[in-house]
Protein backbone atom coordinates (compact mmCIF):
# COMPACT_ATOMS: atom_id res chain seq x y z
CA UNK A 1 0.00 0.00 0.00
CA UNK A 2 1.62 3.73 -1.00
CA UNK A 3 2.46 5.75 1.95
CA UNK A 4 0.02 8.17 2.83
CA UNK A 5 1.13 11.96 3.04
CA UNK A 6 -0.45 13.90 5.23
CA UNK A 7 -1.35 16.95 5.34
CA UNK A 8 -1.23 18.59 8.54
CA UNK A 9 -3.54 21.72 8.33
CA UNK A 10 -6.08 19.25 7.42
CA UNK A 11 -6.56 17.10 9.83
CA UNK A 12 -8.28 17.07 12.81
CA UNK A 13 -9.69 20.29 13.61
CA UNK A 14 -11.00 20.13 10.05
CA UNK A 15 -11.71 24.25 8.92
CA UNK A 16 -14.02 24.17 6.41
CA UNK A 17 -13.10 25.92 3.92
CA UNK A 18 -9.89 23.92 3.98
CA UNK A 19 -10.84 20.56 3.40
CA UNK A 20 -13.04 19.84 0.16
CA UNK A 21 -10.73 17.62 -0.75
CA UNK A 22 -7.55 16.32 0.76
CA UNK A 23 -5.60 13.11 -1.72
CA UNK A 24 -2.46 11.68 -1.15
CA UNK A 25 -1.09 8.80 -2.54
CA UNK A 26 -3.25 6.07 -1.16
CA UNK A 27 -6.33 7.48 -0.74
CA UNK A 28 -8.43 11.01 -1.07
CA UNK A 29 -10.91 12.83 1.92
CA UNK A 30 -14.10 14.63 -0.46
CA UNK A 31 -16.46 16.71 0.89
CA UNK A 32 -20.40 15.66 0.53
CA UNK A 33 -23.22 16.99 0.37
CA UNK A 34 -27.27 15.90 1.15
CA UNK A 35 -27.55 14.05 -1.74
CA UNK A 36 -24.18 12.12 -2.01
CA UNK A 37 -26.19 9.10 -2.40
CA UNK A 38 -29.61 9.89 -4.79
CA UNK A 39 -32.93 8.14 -3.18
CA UNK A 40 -35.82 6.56 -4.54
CA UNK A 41 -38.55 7.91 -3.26
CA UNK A 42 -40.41 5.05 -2.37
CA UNK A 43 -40.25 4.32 1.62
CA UNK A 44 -38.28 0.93 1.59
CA UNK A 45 -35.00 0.37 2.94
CA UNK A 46 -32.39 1.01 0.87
CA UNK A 47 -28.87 1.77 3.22
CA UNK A 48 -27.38 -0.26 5.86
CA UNK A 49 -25.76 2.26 8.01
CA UNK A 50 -22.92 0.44 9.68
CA UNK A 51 -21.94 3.36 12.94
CA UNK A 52 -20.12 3.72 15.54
CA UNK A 53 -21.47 3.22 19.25
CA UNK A 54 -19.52 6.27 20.52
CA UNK A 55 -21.10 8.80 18.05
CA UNK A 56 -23.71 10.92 19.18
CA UNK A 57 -25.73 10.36 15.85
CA UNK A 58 -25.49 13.30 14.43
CA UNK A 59 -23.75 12.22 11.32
CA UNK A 60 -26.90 10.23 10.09
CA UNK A 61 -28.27 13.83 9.52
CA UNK A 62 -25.50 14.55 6.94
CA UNK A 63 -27.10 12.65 4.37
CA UNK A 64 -30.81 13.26 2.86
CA UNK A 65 -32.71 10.25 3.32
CA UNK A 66 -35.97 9.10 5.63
CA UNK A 67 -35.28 7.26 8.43
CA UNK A 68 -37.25 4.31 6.82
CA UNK A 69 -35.17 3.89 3.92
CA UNK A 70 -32.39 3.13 6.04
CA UNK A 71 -31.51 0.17 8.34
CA UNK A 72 -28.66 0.80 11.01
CA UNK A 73 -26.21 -1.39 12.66
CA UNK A 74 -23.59 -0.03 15.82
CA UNK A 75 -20.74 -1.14 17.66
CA UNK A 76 -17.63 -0.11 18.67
CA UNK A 77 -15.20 1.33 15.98
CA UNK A 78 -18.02 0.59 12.99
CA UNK A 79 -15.77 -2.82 12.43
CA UNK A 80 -16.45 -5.39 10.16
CA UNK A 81 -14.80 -8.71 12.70
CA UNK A 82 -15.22 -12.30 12.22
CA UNK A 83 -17.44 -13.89 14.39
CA UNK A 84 -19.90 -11.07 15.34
CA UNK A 85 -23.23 -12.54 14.72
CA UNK A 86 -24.52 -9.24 15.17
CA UNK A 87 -22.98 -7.53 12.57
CA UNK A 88 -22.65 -10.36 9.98
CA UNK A 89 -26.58 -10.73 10.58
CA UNK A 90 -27.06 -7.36 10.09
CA UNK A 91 -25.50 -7.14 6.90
CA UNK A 92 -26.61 -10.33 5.13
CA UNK A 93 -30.05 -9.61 6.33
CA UNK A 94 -29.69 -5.96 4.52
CA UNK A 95 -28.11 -7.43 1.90
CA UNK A 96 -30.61 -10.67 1.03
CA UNK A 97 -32.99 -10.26 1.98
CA UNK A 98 -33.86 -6.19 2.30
CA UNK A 99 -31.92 -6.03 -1.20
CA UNK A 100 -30.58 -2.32 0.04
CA UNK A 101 -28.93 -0.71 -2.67
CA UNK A 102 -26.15 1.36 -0.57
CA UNK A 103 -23.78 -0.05 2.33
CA UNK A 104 -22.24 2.93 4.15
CA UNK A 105 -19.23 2.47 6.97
CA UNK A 106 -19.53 5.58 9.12
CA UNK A 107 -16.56 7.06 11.38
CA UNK A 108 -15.87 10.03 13.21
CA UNK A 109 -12.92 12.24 14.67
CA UNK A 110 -12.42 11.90 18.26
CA UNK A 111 -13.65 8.16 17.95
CA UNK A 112 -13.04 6.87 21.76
CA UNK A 113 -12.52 3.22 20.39
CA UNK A 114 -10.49 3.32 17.71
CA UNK A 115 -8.33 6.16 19.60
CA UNK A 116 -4.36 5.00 18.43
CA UNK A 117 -3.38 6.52 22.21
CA UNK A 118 -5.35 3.85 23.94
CA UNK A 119 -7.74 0.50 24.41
CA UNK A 120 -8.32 0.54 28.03
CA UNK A 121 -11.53 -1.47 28.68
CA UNK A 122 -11.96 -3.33 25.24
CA UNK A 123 -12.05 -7.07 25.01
CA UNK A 124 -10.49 -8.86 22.18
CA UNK A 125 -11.14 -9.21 19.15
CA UNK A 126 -11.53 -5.61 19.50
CA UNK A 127 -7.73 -4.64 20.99
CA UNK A 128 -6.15 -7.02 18.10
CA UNK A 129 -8.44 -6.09 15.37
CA UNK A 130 -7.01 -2.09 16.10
CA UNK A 131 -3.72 -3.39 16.33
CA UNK A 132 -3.20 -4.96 13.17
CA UNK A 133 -4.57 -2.02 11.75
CA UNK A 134 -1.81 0.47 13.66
CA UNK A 135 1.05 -2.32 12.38
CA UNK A 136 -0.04 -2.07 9.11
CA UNK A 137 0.00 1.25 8.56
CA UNK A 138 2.44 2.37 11.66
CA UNK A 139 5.26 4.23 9.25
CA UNK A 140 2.25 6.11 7.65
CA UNK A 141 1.39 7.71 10.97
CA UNK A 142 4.24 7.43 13.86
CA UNK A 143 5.88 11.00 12.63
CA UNK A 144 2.29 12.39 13.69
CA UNK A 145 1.49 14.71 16.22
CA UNK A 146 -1.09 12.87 18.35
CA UNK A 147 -4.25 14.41 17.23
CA UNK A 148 -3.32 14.15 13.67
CA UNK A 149 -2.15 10.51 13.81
CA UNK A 150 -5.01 9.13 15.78
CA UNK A 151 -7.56 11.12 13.06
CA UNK A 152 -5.46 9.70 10.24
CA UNK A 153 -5.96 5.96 12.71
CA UNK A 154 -9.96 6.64 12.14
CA UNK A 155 -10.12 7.59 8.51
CA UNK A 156 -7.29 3.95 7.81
CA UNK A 157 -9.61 2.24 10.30
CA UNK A 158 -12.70 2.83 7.72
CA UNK A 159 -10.46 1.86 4.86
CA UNK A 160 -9.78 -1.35 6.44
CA UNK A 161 -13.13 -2.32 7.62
CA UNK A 162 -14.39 -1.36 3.92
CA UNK A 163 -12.06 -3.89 2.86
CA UNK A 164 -13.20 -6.84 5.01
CA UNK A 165 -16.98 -5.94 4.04
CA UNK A 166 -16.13 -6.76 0.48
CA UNK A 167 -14.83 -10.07 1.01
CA UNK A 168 -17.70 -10.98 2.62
CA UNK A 169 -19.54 -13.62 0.00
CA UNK A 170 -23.23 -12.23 -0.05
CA UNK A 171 -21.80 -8.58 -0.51
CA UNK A 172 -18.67 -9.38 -3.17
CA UNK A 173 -21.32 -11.18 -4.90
CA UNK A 174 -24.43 -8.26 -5.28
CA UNK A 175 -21.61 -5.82 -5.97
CA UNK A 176 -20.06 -8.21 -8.68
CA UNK A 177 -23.83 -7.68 -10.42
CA UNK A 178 -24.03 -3.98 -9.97
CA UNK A 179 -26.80 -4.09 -7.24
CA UNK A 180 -24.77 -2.65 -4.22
CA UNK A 181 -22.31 0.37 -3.95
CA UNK A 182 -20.25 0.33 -0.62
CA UNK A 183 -18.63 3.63 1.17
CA UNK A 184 -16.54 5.10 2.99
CA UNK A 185 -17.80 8.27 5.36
CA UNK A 186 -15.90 10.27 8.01
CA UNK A 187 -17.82 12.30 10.27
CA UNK A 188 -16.84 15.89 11.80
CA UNK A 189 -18.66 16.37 14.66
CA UNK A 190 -16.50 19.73 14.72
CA UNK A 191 -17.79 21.55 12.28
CA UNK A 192 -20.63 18.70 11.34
CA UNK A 193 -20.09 17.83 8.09
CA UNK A 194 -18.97 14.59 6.62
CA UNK A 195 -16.39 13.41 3.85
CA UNK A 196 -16.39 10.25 1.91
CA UNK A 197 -13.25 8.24 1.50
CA UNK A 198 -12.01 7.12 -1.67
CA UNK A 199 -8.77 4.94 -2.17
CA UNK A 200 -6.27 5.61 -5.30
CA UNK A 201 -7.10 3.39 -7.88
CA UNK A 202 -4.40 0.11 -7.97
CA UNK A 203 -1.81 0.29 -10.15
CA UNK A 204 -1.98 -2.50 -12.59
């Protein structure tokens, strides 16, 4: 994976008018508007929201939809592990069943969990999920100053848990036919307004 460059001044506090889009070499931060993702208007569900459980909500606001068209699922760091029923449910459900047509992974600066300062009180798989992620992607984000390198931790976090949605059989396969488009979201609860993630394209 290319090294990501940060950018200092726009990271975590995010100003505004700074940050409409931030690339580097791995991956690009874009801001969104209401209608990043374009509704039908009928009221069936049509986005699995995957959260986190330390957000105040907020961000679900970012994005113009009803609250019926959408079906959320929280937990701590909006992962994607193996072996939580809940979550694995949750998406195969929206997936098979519900047929949504969106799958968004939601994070957020200042995300208690997936903090890179600290895991005091999580259990594994939690503790060693995070830490693969910081090994991975340590010499990306050690020369940080702490607030910058634990939002750069959130937005990689996302990127990794985006990755382990698509290998998941029922969701490789609906997006292999064109029926489901995954995301990536970051949340500011700052200056509340969101950013979708988008990694560089592989080099072939």
């Amino acid at each position: 994976m290319p090294i990501r460059m940060f950018n200092n001044a726009a990271l975590n506090p995010l100003p505004s008018e700074t940050v409409e889009s931030r690339r580097s070499s791995s991956y690009s931060t874009k801001l969104i508007d209401a209608n990043f993702i374009p509704l039908l208007e009928q009221s069936e569900k049509q986005i699995l929201w995957i959260g986190c459980s330390d957000s105040d909500c907020k961000e679900m606001t970012i994005l113009n939809f009803l609250p019926d068209q959408m079906l959320e699922h929280r937990n701590l760091g909006n992962m994607i592990i193996d072996g939580d029923l809940s979550c694995e449910t949750a998406i195969k459900h929206a997936v098979v069943e519900l047929r949504v047509k969106h799958i968004i992974i939601c994070g957020h600066y200042g995300c208690g969990i997936v903090k890179a300062s600290s895991r005091n009180g999580l259990r594994d798989p939690w503790p060693s999920k995070l830490d693969s992620i910081h090994a991975k992607h340590h010499h990306e984000t050690d020369q940080l100053p702490m607030i910058e390198r634990d939002s750069a931790f959130v937005e990689l976090n996302i990127l990794e848990q985006l990755r382990s949605l698509r290998n998941i059989s029922e969701v490789a396969d609906a997006t292999r036919r064109g029926h489901l488009d995954i995301h990536g979201i970051i949340y500011d609860p700052t200056i509340r307004r969101a950013f979708s993630l988008n990694e560089a394209a592989e080099e072939s």
